[in-house]
PDB file of N, CA and C in Angstrom:
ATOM      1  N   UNK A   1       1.539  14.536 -13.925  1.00  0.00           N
ATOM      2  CA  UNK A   1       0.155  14.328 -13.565  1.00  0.00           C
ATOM      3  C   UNK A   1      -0.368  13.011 -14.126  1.00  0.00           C
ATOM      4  N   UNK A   2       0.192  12.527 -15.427  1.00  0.00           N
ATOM      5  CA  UNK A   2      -0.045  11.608 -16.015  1.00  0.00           C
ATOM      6  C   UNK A   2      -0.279   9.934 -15.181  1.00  0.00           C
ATOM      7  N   UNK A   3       1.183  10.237 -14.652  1.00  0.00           N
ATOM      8  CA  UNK A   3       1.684   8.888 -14.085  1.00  0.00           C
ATOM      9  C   UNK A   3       0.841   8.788 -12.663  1.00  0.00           C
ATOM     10  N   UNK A   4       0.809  10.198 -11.665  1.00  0.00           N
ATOM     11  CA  UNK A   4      -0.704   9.971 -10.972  1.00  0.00           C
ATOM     12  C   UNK A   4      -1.514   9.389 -10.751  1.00  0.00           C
ATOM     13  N   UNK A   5      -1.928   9.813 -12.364  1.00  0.00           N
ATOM     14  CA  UNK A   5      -3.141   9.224 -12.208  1.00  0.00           C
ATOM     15  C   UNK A   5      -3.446   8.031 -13.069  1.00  0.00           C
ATOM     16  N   UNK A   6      -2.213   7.461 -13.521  1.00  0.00           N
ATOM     17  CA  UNK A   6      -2.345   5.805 -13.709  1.00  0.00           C
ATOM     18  C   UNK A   6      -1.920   4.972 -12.426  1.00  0.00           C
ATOM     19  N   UNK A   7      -1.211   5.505 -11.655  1.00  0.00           N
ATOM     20  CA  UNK A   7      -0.678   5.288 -10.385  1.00  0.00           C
ATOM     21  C   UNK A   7      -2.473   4.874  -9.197  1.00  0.00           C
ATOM     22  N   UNK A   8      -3.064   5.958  -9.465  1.00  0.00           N
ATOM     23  CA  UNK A   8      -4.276   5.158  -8.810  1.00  0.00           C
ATOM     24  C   UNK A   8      -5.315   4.794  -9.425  1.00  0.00           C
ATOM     25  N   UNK A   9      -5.343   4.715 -10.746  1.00  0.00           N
ATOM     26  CA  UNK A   9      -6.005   3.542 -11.338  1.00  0.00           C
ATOM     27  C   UNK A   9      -5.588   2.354 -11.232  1.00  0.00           C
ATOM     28  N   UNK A  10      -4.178   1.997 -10.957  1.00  0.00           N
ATOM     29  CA  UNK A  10      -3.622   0.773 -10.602  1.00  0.00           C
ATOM     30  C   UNK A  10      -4.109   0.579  -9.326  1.00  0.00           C
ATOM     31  N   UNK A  11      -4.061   1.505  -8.199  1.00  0.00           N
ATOM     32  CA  UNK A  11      -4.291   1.188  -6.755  1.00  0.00           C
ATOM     33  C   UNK A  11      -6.042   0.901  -6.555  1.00  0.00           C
ATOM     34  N   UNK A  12      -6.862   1.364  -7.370  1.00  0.00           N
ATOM     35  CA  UNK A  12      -8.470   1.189  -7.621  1.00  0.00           C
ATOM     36  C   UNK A  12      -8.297  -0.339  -8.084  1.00  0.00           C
ATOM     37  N   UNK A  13      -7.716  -0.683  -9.138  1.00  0.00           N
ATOM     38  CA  UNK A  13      -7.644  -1.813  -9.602  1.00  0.00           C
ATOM     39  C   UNK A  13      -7.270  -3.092  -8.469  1.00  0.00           C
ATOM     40  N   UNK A  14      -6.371  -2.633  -7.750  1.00  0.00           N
ATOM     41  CA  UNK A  14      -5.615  -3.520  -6.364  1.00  0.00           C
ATOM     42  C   UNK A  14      -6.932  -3.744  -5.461  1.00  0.00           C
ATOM     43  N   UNK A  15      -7.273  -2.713  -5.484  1.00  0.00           N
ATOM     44  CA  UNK A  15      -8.631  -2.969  -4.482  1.00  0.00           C
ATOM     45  C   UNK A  15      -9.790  -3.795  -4.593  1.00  0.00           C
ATOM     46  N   UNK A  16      -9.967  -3.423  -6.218  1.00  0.00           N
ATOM     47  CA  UNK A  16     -11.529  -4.458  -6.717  1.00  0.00           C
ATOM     48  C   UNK A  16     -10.780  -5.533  -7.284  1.00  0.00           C
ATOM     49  N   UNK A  17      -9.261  -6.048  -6.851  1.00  0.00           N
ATOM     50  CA  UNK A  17      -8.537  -7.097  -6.637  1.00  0.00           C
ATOM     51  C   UNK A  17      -8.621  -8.158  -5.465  1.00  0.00           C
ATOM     52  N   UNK A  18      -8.628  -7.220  -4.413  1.00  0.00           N
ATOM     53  CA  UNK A  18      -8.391  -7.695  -3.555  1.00  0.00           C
ATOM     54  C   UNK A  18     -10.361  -7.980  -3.037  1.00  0.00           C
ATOM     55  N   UNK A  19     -11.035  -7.035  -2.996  1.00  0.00           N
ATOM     56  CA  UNK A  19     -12.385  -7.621  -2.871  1.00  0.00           C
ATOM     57  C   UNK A  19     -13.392  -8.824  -4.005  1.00  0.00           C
ATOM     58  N   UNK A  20     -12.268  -9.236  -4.700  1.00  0.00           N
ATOM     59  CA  UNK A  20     -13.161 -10.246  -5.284  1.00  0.00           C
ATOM     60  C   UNK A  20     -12.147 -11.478  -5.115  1.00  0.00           C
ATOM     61  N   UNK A  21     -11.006 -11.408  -4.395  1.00  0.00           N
ATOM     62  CA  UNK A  21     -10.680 -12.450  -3.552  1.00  0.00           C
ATOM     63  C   UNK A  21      -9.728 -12.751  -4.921  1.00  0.00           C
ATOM     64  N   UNK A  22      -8.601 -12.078  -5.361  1.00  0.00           N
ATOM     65  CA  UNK A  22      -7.668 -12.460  -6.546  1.00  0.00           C
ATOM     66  C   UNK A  22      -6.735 -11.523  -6.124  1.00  0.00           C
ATOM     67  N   UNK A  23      -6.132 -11.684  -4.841  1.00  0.00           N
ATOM     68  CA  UNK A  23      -4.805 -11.461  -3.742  1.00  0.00           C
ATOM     69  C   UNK A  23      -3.355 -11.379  -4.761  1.00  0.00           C
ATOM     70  N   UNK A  24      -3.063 -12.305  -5.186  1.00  0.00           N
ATOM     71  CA  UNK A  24      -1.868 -12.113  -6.361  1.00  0.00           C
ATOM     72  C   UNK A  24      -2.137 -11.405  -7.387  1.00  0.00           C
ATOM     73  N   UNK A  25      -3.200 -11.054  -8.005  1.00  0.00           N
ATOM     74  CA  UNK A  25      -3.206  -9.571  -8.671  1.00  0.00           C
ATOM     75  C   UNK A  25      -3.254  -8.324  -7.810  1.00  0.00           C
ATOM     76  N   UNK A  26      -3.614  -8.503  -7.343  1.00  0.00           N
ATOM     77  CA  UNK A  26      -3.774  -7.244  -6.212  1.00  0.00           C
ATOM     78  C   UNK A  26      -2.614  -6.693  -5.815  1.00  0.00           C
ATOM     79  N   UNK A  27      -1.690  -8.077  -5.645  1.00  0.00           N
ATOM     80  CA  UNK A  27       0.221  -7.422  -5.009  1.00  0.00           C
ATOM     81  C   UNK A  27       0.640  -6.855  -6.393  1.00  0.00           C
ATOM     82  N   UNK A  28       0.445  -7.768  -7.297  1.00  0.00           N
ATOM     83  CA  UNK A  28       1.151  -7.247  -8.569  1.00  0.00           C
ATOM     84  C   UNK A  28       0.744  -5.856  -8.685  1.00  0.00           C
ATOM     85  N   UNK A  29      -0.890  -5.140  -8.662  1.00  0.00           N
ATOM     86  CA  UNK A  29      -1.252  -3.958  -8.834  1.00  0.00           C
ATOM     87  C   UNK A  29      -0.724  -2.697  -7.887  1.00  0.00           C
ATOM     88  N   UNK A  30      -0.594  -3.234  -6.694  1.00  0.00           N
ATOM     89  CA  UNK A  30      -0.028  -2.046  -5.897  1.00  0.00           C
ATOM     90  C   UNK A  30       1.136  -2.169  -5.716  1.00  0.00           C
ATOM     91  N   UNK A  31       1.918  -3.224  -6.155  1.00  0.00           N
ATOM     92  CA  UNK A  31       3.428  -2.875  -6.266  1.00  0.00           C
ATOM     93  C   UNK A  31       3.894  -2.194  -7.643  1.00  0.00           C
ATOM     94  N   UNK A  32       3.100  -2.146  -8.396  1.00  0.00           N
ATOM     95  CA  UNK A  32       3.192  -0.980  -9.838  1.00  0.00           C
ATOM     96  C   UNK A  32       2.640   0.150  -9.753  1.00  0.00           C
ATOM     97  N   UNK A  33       1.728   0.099  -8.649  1.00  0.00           N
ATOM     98  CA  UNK A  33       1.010   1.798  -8.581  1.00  0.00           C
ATOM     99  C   UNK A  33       2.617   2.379  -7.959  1.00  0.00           C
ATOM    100  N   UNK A  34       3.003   1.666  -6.789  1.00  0.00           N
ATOM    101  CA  UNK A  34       4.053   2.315  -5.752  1.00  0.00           C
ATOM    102  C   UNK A  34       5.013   2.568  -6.735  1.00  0.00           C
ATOM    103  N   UNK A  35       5.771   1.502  -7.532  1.00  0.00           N
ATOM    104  CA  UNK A  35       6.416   2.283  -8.409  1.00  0.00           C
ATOM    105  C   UNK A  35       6.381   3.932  -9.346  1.00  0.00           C
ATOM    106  N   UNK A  36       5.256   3.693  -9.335  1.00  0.00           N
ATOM    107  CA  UNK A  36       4.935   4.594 -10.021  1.00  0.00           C
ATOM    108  C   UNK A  36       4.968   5.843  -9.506  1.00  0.00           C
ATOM    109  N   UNK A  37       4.196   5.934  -8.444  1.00  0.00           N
ATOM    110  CA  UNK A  37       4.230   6.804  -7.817  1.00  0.00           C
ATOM    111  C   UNK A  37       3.300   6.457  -6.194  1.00  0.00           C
ATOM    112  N   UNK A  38       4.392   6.418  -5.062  1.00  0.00           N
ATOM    113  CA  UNK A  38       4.405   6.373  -3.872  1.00  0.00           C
ATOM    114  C   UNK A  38       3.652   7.326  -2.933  1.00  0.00           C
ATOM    115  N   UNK A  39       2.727   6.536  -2.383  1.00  0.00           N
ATOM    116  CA  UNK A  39       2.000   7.639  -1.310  1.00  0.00           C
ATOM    117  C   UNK A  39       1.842   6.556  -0.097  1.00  0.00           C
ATOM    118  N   UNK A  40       1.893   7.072   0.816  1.00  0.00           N
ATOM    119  CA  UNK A  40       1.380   6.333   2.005  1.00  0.00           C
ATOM    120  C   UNK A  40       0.077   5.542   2.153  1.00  0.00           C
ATOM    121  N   UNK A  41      -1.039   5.949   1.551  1.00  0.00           N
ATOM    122  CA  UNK A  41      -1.912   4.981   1.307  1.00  0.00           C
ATOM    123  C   UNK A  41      -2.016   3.804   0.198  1.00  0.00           C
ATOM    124  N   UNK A  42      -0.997   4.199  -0.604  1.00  0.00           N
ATOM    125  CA  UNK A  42      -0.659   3.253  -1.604  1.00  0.00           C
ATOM    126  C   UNK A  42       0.186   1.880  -1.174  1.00  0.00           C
ATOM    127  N   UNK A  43       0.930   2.111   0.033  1.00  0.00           N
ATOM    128  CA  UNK A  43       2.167   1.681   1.097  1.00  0.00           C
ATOM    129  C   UNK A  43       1.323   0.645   1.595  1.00  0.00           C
ATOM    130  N   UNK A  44       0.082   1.298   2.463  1.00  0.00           N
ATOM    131  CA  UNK A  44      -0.680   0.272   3.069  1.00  0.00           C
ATOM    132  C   UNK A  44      -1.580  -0.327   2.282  1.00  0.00           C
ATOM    133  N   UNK A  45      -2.203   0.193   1.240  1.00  0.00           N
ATOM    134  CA  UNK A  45      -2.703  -1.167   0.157  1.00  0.00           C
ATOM    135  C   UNK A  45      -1.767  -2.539  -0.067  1.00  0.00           C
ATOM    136  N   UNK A  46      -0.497  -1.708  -0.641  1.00  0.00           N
ATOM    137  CA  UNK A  46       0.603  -2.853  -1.098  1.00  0.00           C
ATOM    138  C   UNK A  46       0.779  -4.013   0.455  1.00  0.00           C
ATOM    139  N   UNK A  47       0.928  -3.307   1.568  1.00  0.00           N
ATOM    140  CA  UNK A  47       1.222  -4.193   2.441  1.00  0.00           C
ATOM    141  C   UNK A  47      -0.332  -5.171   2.739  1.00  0.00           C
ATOM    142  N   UNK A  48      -1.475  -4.486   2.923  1.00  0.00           N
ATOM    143  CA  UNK A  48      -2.522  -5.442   2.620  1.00  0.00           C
ATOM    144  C   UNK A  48      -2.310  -6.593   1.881  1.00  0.00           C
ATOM    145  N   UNK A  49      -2.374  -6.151   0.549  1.00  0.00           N
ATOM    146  CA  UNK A  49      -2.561  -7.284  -0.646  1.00  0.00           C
ATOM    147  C   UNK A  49      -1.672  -8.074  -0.077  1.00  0.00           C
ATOM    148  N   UNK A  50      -0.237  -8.164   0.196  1.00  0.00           N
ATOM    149  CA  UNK A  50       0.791  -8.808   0.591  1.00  0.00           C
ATOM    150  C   UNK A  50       0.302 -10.154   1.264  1.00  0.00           C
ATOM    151  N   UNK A  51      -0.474  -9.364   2.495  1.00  0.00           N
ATOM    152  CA  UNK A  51      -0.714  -9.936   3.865  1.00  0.00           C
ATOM    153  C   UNK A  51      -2.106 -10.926   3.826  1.00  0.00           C
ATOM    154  N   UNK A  52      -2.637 -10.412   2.329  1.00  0.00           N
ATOM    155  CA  UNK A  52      -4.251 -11.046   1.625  1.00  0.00           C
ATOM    156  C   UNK A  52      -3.620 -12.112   1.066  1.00  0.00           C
ATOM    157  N   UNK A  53      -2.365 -12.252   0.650  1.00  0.00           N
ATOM    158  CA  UNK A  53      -1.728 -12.696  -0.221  1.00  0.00           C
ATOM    159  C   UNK A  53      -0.774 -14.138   0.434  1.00  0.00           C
ATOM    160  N   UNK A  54      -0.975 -13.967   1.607  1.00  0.00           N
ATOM    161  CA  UNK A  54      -0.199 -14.766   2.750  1.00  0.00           C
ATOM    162  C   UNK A  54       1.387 -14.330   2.485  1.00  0.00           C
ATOM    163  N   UNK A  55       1.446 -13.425   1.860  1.00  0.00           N
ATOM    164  CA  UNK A  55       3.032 -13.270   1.796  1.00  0.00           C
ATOM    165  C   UNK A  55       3.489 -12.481   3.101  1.00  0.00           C
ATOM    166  N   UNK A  56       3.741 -12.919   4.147  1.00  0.00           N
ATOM    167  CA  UNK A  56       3.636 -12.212   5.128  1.00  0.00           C
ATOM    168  C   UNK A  56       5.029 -11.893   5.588  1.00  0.00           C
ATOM    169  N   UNK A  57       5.964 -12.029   4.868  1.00  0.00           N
ATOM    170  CA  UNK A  57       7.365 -11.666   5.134  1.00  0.00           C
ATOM    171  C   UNK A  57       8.013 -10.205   4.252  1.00  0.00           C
ATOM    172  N   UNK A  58       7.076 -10.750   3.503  1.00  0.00           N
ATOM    173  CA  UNK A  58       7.264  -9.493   2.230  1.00  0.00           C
ATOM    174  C   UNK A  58       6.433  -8.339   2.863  1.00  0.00           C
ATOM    175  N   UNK A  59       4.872  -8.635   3.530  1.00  0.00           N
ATOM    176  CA  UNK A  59       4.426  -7.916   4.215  1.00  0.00           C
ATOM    177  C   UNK A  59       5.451  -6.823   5.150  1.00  0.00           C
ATOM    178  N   UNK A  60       6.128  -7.684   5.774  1.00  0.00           N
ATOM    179  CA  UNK A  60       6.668  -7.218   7.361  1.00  0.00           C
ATOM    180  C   UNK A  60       7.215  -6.003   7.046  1.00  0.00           C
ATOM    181  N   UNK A  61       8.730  -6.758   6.011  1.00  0.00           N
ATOM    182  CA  UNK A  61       9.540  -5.757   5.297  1.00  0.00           C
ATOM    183  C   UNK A  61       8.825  -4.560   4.628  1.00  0.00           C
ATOM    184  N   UNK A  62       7.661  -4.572   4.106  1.00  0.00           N
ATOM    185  CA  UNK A  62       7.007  -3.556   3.093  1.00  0.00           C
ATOM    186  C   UNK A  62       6.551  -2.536   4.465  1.00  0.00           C
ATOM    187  N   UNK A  63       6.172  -2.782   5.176  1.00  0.00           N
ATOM    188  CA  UNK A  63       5.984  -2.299   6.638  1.00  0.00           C
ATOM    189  C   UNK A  63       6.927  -1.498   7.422  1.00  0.00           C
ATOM    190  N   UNK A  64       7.656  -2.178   7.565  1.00  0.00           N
ATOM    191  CA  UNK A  64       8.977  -1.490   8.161  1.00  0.00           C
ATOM    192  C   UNK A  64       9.515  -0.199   7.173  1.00  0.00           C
ATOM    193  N   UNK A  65       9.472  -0.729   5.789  1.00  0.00           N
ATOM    194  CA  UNK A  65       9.843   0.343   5.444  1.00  0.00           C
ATOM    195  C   UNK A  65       8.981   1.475   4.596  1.00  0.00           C
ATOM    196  N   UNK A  66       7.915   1.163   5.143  1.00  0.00           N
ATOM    197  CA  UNK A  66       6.501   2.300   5.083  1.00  0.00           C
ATOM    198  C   UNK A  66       6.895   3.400   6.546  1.00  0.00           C
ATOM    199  N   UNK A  67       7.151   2.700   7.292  1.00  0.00           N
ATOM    200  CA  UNK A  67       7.012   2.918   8.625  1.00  0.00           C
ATOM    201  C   UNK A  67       8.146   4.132   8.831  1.00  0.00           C
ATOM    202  N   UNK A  68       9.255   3.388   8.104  1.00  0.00           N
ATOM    203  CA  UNK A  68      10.258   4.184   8.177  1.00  0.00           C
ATOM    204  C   UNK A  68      10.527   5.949   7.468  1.00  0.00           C
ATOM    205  N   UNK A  69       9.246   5.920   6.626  1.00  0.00           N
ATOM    206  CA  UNK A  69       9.101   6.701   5.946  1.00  0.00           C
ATOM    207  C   UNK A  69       8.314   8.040   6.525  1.00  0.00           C
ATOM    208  N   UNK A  70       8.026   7.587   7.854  1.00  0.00           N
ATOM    209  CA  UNK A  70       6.559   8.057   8.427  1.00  0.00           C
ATOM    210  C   UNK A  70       7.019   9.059   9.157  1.00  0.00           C
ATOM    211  N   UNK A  71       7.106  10.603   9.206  1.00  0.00           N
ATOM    212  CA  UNK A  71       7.310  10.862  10.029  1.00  0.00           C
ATOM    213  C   UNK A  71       7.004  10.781  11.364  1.00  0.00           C
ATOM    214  N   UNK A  72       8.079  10.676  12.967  1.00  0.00           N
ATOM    215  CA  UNK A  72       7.206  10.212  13.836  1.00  0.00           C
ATOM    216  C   UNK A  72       6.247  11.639  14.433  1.00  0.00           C
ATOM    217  N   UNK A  73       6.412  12.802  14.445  1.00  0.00           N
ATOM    218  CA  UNK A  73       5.143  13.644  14.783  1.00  0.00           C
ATOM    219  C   UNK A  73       4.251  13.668  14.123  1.00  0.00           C
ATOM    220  N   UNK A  74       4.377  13.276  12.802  1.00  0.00           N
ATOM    221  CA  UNK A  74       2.846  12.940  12.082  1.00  0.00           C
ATOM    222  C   UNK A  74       2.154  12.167  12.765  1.00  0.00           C
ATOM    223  N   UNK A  75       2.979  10.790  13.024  1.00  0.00           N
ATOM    224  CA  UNK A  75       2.107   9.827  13.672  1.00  0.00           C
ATOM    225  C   UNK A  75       1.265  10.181  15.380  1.00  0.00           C
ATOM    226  N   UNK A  76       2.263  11.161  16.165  1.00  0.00           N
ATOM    227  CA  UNK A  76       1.626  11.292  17.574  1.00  0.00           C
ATOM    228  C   UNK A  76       0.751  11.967  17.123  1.00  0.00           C
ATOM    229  N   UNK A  77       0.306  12.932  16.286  1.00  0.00           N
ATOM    230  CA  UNK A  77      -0.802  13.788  16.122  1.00  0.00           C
ATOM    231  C   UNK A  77      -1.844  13.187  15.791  1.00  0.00           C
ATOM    232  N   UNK A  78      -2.109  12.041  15.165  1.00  0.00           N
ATOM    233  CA  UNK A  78      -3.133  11.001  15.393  1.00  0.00           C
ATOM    234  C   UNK A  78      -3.543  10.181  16.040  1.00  0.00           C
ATOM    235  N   UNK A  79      -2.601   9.838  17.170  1.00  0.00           N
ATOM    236  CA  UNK A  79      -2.794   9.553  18.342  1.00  0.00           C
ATOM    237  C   UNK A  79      -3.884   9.762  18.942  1.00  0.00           C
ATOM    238  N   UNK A  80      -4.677   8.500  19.964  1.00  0.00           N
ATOM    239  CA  UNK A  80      -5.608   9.288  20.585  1.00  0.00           C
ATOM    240  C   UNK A  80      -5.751   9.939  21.629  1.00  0.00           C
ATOM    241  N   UNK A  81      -6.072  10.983  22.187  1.00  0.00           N
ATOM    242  CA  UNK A  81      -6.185  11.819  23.498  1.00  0.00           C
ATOM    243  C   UNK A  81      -4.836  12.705  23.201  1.00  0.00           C
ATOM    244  N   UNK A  82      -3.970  12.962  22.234  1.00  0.00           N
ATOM    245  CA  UNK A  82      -3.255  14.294  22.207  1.00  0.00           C
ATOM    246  C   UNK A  82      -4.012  15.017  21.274  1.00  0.00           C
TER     247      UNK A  82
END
């Protein structure tokens, strides 16, 4: 539970990183929350900051393999009109 919930104090931290426009802390923060402990919204922070970050290759890859993680009927069920 511990690591949790330093896990999204790091990802809170990435955020009021990334809204005060300090993009390279922000990657550093959500690539230590993910370590820590991995969630899918943590996935797309990290790929944000990345992409805030102009690192946009590191982006792609961080993407792909978010993506890959995803189940695909999770994803049609959010789909719109099913």
């Amino acid at each position: 539970m511990a690591v949790a919930a330093r896990a999204w104090h790091l990802r809170e931290a990435a955020r009021a990183a990334l809204e005060a426009g300090r993009e390279p802390e922000a990657c550093d923060l959500a690539g230590a929350a993910l370590r820590l402990h991995a969630t899918p919204r943590g996935r797309r922070l990290h790929v944000l900051a990345l992409l805030a970050a102009g690192r946009t290759r590191e982006a792609a890859r961080a993407l792909s393999a978010a993506e890959s993680l995803t189940p695909r009927a999770a994803e049609d069920e959010d789909a719109p009109g099913v």
